[in-house]
Structure formats: structure tokens, C-alpha cells
N, C-alpha and C. Protein backbone atom coordinates (compact mmCIF):
# COMPACT_ATOMS: atom_id res chain seq x y z
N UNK A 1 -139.77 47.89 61.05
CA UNK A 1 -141.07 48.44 60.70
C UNK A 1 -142.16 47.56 61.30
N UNK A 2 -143.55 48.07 61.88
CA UNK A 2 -144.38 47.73 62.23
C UNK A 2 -145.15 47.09 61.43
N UNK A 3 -145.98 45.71 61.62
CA UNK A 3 -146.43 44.76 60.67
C UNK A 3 -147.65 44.56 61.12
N UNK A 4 -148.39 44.97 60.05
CA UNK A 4 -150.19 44.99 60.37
C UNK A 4 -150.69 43.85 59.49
N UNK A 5 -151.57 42.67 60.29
CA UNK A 5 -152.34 41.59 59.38
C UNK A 5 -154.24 41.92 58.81
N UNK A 6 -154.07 41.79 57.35
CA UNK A 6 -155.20 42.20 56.90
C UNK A 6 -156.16 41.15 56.60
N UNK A 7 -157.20 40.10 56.95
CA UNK A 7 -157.77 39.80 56.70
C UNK A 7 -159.41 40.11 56.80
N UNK A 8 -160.01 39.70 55.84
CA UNK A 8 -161.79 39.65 55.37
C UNK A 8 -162.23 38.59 55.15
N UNK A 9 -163.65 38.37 55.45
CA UNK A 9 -164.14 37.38 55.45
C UNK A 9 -164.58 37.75 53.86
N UNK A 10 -165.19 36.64 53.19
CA UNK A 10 -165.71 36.93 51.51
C UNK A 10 -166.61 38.00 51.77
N UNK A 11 -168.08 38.25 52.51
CA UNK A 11 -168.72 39.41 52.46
C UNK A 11 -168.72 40.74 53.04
N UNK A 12 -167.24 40.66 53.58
CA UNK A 12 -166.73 41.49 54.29
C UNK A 12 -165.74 42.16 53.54
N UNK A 13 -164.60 41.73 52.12
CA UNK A 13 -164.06 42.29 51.38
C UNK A 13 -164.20 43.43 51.37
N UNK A 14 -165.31 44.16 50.60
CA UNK A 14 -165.64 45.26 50.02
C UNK A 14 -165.52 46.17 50.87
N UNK A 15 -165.85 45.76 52.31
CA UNK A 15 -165.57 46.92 53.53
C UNK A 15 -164.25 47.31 54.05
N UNK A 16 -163.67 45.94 53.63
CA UNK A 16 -162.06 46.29 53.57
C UNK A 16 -161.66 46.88 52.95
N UNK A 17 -161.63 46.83 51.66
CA UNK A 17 -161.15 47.54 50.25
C UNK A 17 -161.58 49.03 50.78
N UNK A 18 -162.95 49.47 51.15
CA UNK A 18 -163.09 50.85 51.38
C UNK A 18 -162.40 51.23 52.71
N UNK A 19 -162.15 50.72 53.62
CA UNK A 19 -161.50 51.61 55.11
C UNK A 19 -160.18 51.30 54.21
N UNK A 20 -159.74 50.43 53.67
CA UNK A 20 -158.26 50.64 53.80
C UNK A 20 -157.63 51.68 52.47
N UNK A 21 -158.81 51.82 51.68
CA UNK A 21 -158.95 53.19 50.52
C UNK A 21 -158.74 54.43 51.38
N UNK A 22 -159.71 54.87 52.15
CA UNK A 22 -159.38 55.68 53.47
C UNK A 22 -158.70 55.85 53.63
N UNK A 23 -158.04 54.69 54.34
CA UNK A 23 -156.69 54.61 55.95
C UNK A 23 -155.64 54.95 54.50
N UNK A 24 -155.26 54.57 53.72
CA UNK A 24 -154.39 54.19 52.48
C UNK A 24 -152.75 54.72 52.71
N UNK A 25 -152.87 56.22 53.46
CA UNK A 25 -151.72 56.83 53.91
C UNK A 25 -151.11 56.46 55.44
N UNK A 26 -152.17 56.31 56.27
CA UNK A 26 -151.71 55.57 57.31
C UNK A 26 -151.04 53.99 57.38
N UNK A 27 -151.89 53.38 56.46
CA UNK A 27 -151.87 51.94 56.79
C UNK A 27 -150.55 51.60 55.36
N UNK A 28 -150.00 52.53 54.56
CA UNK A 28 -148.79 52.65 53.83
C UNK A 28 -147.29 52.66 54.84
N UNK A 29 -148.18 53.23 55.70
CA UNK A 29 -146.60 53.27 56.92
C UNK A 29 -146.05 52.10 57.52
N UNK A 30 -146.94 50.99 57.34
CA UNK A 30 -146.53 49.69 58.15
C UNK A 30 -145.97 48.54 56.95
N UNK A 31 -145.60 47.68 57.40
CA UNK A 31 -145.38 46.43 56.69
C UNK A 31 -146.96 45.70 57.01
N UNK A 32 -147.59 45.18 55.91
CA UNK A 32 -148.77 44.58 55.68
C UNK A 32 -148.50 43.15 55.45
N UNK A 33 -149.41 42.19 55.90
CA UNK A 33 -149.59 40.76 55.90
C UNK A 33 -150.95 40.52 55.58
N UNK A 34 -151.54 39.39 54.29
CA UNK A 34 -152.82 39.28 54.73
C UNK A 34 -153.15 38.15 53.56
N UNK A 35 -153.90 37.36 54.06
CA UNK A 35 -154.33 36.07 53.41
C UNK A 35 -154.77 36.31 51.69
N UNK A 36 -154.41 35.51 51.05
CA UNK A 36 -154.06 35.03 49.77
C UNK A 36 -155.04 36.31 49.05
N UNK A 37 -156.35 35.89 48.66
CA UNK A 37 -157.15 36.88 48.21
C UNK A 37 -157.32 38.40 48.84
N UNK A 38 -157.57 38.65 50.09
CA UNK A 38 -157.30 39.69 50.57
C UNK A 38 -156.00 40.57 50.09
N UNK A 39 -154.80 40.00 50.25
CA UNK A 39 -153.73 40.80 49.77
C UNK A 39 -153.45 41.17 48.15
N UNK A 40 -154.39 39.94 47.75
CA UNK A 40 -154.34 40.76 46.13
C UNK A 40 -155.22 41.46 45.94
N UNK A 41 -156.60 42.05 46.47
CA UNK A 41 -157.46 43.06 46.62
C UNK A 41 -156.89 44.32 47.14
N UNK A 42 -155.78 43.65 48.33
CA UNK A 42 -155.23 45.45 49.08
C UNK A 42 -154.07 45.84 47.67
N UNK A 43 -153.62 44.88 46.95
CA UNK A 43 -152.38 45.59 46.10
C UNK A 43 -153.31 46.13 44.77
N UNK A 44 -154.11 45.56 44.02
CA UNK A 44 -155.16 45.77 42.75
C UNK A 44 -155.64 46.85 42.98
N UNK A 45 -156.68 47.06 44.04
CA UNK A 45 -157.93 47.73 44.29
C UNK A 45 -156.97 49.30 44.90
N UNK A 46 -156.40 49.06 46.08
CA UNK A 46 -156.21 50.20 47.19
C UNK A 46 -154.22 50.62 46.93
N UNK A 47 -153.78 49.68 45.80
CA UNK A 47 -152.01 50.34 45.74
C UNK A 47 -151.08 50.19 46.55
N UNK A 48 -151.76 49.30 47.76
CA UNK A 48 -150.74 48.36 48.96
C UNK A 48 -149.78 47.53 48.80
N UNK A 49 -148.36 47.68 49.36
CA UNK A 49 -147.66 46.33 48.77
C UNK A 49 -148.16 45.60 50.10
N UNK A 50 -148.07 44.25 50.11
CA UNK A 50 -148.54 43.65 50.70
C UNK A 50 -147.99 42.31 50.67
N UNK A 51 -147.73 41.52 51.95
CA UNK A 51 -147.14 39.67 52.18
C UNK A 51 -148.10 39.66 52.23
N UNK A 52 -148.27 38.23 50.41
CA UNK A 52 -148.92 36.99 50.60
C UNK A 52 -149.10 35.98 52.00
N UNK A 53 -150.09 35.46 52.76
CA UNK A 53 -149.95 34.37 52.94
C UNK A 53 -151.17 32.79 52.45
N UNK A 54 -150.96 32.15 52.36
CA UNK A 54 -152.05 31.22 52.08
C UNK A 54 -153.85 31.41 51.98
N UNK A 55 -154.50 31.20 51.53
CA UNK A 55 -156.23 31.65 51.76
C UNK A 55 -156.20 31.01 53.45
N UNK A 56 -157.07 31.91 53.68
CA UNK A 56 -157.20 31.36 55.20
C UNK A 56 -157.90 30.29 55.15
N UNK A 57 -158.94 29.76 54.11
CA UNK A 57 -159.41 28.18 54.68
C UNK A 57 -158.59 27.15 54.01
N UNK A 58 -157.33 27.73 53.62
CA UNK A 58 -155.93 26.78 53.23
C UNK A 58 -154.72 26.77 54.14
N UNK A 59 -155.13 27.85 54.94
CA UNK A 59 -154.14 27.68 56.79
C UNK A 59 -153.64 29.26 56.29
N UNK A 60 -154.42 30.01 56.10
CA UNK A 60 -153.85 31.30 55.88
C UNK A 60 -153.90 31.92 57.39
N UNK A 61 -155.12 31.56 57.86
CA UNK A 61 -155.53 32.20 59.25
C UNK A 61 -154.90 31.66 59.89
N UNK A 62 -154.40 31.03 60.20
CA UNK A 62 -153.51 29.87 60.94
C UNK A 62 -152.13 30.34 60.72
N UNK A 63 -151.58 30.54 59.20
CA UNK A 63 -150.40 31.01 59.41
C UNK A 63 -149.95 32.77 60.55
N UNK A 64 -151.28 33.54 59.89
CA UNK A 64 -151.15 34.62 60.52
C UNK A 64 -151.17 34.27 62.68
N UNK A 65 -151.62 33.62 62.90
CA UNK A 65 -151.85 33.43 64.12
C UNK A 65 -150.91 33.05 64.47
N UNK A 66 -150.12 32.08 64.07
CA UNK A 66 -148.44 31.81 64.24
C UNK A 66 -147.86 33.63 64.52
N UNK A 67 -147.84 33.97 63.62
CA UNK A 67 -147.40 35.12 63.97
C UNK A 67 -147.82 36.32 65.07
N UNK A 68 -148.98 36.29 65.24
CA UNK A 68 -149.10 36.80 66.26
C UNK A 68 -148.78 36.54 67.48
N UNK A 69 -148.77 35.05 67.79
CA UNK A 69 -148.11 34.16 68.94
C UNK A 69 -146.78 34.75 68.98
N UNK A 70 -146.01 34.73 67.98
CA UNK A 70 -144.49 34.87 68.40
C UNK A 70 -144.51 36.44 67.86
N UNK A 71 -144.96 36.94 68.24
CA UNK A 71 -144.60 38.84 67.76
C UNK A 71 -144.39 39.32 66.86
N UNK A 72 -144.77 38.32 65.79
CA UNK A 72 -145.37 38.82 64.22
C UNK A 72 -146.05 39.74 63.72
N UNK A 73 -146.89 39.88 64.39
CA UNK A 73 -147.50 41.01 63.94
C UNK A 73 -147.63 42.51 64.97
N UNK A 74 -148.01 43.36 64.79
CA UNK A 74 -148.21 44.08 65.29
C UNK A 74 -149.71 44.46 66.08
N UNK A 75 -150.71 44.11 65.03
CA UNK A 75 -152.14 44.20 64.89
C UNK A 75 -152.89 43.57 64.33
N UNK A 76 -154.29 43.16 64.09
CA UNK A 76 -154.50 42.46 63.22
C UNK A 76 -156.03 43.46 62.75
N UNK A 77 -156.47 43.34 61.68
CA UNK A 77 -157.78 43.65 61.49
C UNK A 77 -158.37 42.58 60.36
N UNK A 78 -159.37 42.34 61.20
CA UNK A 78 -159.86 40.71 60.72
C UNK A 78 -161.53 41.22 60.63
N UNK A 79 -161.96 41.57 59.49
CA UNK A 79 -163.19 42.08 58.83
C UNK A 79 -164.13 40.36 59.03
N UNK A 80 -164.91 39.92 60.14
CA UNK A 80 -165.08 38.87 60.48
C UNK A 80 -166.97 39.37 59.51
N UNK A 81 -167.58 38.49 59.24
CA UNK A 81 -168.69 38.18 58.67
C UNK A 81 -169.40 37.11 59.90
N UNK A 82 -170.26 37.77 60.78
CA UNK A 82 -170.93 37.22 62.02
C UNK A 82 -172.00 36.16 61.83
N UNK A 83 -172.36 36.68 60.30
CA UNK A 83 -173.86 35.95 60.20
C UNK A 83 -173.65 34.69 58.79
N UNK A 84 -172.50 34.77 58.31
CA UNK A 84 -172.62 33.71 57.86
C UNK A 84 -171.22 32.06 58.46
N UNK A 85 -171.97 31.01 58.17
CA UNK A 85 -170.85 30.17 58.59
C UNK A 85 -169.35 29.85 57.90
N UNK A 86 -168.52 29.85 58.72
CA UNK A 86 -167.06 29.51 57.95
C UNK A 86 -166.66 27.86 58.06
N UNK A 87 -166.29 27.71 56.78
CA UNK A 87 -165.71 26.26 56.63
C UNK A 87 -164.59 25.57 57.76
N UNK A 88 -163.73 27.16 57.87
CA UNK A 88 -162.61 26.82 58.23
C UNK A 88 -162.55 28.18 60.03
N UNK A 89 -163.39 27.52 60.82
CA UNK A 89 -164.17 28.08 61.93
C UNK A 89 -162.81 27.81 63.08
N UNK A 90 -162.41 26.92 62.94
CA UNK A 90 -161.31 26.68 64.35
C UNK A 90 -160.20 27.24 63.93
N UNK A 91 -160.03 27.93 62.62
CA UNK A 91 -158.29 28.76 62.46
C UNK A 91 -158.81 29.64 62.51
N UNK A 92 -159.69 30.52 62.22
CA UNK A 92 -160.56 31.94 62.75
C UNK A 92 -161.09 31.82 64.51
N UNK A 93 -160.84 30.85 65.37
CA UNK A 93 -161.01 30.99 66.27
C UNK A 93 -159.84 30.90 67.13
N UNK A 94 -159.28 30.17 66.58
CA UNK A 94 -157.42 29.86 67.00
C UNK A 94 -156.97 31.40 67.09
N UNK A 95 -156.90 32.19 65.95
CA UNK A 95 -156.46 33.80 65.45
C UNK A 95 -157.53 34.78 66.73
N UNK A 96 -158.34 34.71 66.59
CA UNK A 96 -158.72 35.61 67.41
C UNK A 96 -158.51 35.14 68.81
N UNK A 97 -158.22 33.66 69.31
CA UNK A 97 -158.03 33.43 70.78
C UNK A 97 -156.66 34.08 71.28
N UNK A 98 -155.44 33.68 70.17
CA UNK A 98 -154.06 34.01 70.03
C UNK A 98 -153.82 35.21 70.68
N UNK A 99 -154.68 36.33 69.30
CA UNK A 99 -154.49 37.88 69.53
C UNK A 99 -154.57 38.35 71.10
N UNK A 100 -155.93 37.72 71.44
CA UNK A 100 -156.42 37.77 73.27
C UNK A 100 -155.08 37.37 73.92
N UNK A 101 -154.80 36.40 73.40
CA UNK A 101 -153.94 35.60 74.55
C UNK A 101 -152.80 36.63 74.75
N UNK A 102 -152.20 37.19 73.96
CA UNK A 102 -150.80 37.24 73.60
C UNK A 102 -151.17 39.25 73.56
N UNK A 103 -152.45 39.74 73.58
CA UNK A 103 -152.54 40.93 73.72
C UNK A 103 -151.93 41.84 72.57
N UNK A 104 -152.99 41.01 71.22
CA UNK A 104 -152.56 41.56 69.73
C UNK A 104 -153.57 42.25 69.65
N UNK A 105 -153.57 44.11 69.39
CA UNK A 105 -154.57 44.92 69.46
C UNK A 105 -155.44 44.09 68.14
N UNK A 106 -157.12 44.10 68.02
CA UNK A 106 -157.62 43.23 67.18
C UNK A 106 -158.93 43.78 66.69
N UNK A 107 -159.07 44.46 65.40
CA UNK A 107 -160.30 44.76 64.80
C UNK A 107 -161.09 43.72 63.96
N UNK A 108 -162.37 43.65 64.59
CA UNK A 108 -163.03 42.53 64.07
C UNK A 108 -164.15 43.10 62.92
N UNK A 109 -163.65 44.62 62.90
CA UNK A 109 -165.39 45.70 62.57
C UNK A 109 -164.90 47.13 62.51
N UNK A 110 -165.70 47.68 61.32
CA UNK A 110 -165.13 48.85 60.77
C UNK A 110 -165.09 49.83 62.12
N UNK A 111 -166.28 50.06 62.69
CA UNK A 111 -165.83 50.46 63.66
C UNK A 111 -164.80 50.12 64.93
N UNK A 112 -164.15 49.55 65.20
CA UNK A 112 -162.99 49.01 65.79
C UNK A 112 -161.57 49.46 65.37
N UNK A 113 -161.82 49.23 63.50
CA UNK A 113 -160.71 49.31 62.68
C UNK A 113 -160.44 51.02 63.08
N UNK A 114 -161.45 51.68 62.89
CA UNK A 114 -161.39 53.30 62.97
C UNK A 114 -161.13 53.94 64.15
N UNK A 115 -160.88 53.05 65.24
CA UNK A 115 -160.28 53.66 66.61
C UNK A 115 -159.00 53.29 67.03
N UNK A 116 -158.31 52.05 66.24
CA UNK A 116 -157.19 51.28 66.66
C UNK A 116 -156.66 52.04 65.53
N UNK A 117 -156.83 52.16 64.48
CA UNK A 117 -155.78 52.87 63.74
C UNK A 117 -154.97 54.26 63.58
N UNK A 118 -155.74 55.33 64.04
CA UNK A 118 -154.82 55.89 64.76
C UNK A 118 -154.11 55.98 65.71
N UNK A 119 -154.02 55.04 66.84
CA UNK A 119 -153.46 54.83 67.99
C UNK A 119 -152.35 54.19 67.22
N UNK A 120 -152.51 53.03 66.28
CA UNK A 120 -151.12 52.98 65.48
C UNK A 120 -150.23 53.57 64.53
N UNK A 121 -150.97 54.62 64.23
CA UNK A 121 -150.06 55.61 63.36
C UNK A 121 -149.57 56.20 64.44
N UNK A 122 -149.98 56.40 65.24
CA UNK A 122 -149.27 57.65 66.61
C UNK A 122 -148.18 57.24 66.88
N UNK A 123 -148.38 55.68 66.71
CA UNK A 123 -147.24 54.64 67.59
C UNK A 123 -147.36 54.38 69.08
N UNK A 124 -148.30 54.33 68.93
CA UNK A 124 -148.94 53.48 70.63
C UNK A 124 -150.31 52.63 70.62
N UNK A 125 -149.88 51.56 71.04
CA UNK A 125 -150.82 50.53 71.01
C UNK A 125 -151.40 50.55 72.64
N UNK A 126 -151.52 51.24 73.91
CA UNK A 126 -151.06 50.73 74.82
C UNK A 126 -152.46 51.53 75.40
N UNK A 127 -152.83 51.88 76.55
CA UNK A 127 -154.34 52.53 77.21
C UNK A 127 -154.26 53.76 76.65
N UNK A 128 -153.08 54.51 76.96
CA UNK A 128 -152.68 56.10 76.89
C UNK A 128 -153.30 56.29 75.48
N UNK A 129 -153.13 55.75 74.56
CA UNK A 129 -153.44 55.74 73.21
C UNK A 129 -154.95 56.15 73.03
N UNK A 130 -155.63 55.89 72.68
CA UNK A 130 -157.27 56.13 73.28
C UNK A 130 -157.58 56.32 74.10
N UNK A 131 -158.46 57.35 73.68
CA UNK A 131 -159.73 58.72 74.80
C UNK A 131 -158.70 59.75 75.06
């Protein structure tokens, strides 16, 4: 099964909780990953089972990026908060360099999230997939 990583920044939560209320039947089809608080918001709030991993400014982001390096994940959607500063700035930059590197499709923004996700329910991550 295909493994999608869910992380939010703190003022970015709530936008998560609602696309993935939405997506809820799509994004049920995959195996889910997503940092400590986030994943107990997707199981409480939206009825997701969901892998724990660590808070990301406790190496949560860091663990997920491991995984994307070695083909852990499938995708990632990372609800990033632009305008305020993060404590923990070089494992949120590590994760999004990774995804680039290694060519992990990567939503940073609701709009992003809403064009990559059906290309993964289709089951194609690849150009053909979009437009």
C-alpha cells in the first residue's frame, strides 16, 4: 500500500484537518504517516488511522525525511506556515530538500494538496497525471 506523510505547521493545522475532512475517502486509501500532533488531529478530528512519528521539532520532520530518502513515502503534504518562524527550520528544510532531491511529489499549500491528490488516487504520480 501506498504511504502518504501528513504534516502542519501549528497555524496551518486547521487547514489540514479541513482538506483532509474533504479528501477523507481518498486519502483512506493510502497508508498515512505524520508527526506526533498532526496524526492525533488526523485520527480525533477527520477518523484516519494514522503512524505516529515524533513532533517534528523533536526530529519528527527529520524522521519523515529519512523516509522519503529511502522510498518511504510516497508523497508528502507538508501544510508549511510561510510567515511565521520555526524553531526547528533545518529539519523542515532537510524534508523539503530530500523530497526535491529524491523526486517526492510535495504539497506545501492547499492549493498544491488539491492537484496532487488526485493524481494519487488515480495511481500516478508521474507528468501524464496532470492537465
Amino acid at each position: 500500500m501506498r504511504r502518504l506523510a501528513l504534516i502542519a505547521h501549528d497555524n496551518k493545522k486547521v487547514d489540514l484537518v479541513a482538506w483532509a475532512t474533504y479528501n477523507r475517502d481518498a486519502l483512506a486509501r493510502f497508508a498515512l504517516i505524520a508527526t506526533h500532533h498532526t496524526a492525533r488531529l488526523m485520527r480525533d478530528k477527520v477518523g484516519l488511522e494514522v503512524e505516529e512519528v515524533l513532533p517534528g521539532p523533536q526530529g519528527g520532520d527529520a524522521q519523515i525525511a529519512a523516509l522519503a530518502a529511502t522510498g518511504g513515502i510516497d508523497a508528502a503534504f507538508f501544510f508549511v506556515d510561510p510567515l511565521a518562524a520555526q524553531p526547528h527550520d533545518p529539519d523542515i528544510r532537510a524534508l523539503l530538500r530530500v523530497c526535491n532531491v529524491h523526486n517526492v511529489p510535495l504539497a506545501t499549500n492547499l492549493a498544491t494538496a488539491d492537484l496532487i491528490i488526485p493524481a494519487l488516487a488515480a495511481g500516478s504520480t508521474g507528468p501524464e497525471a496532470v492537465g
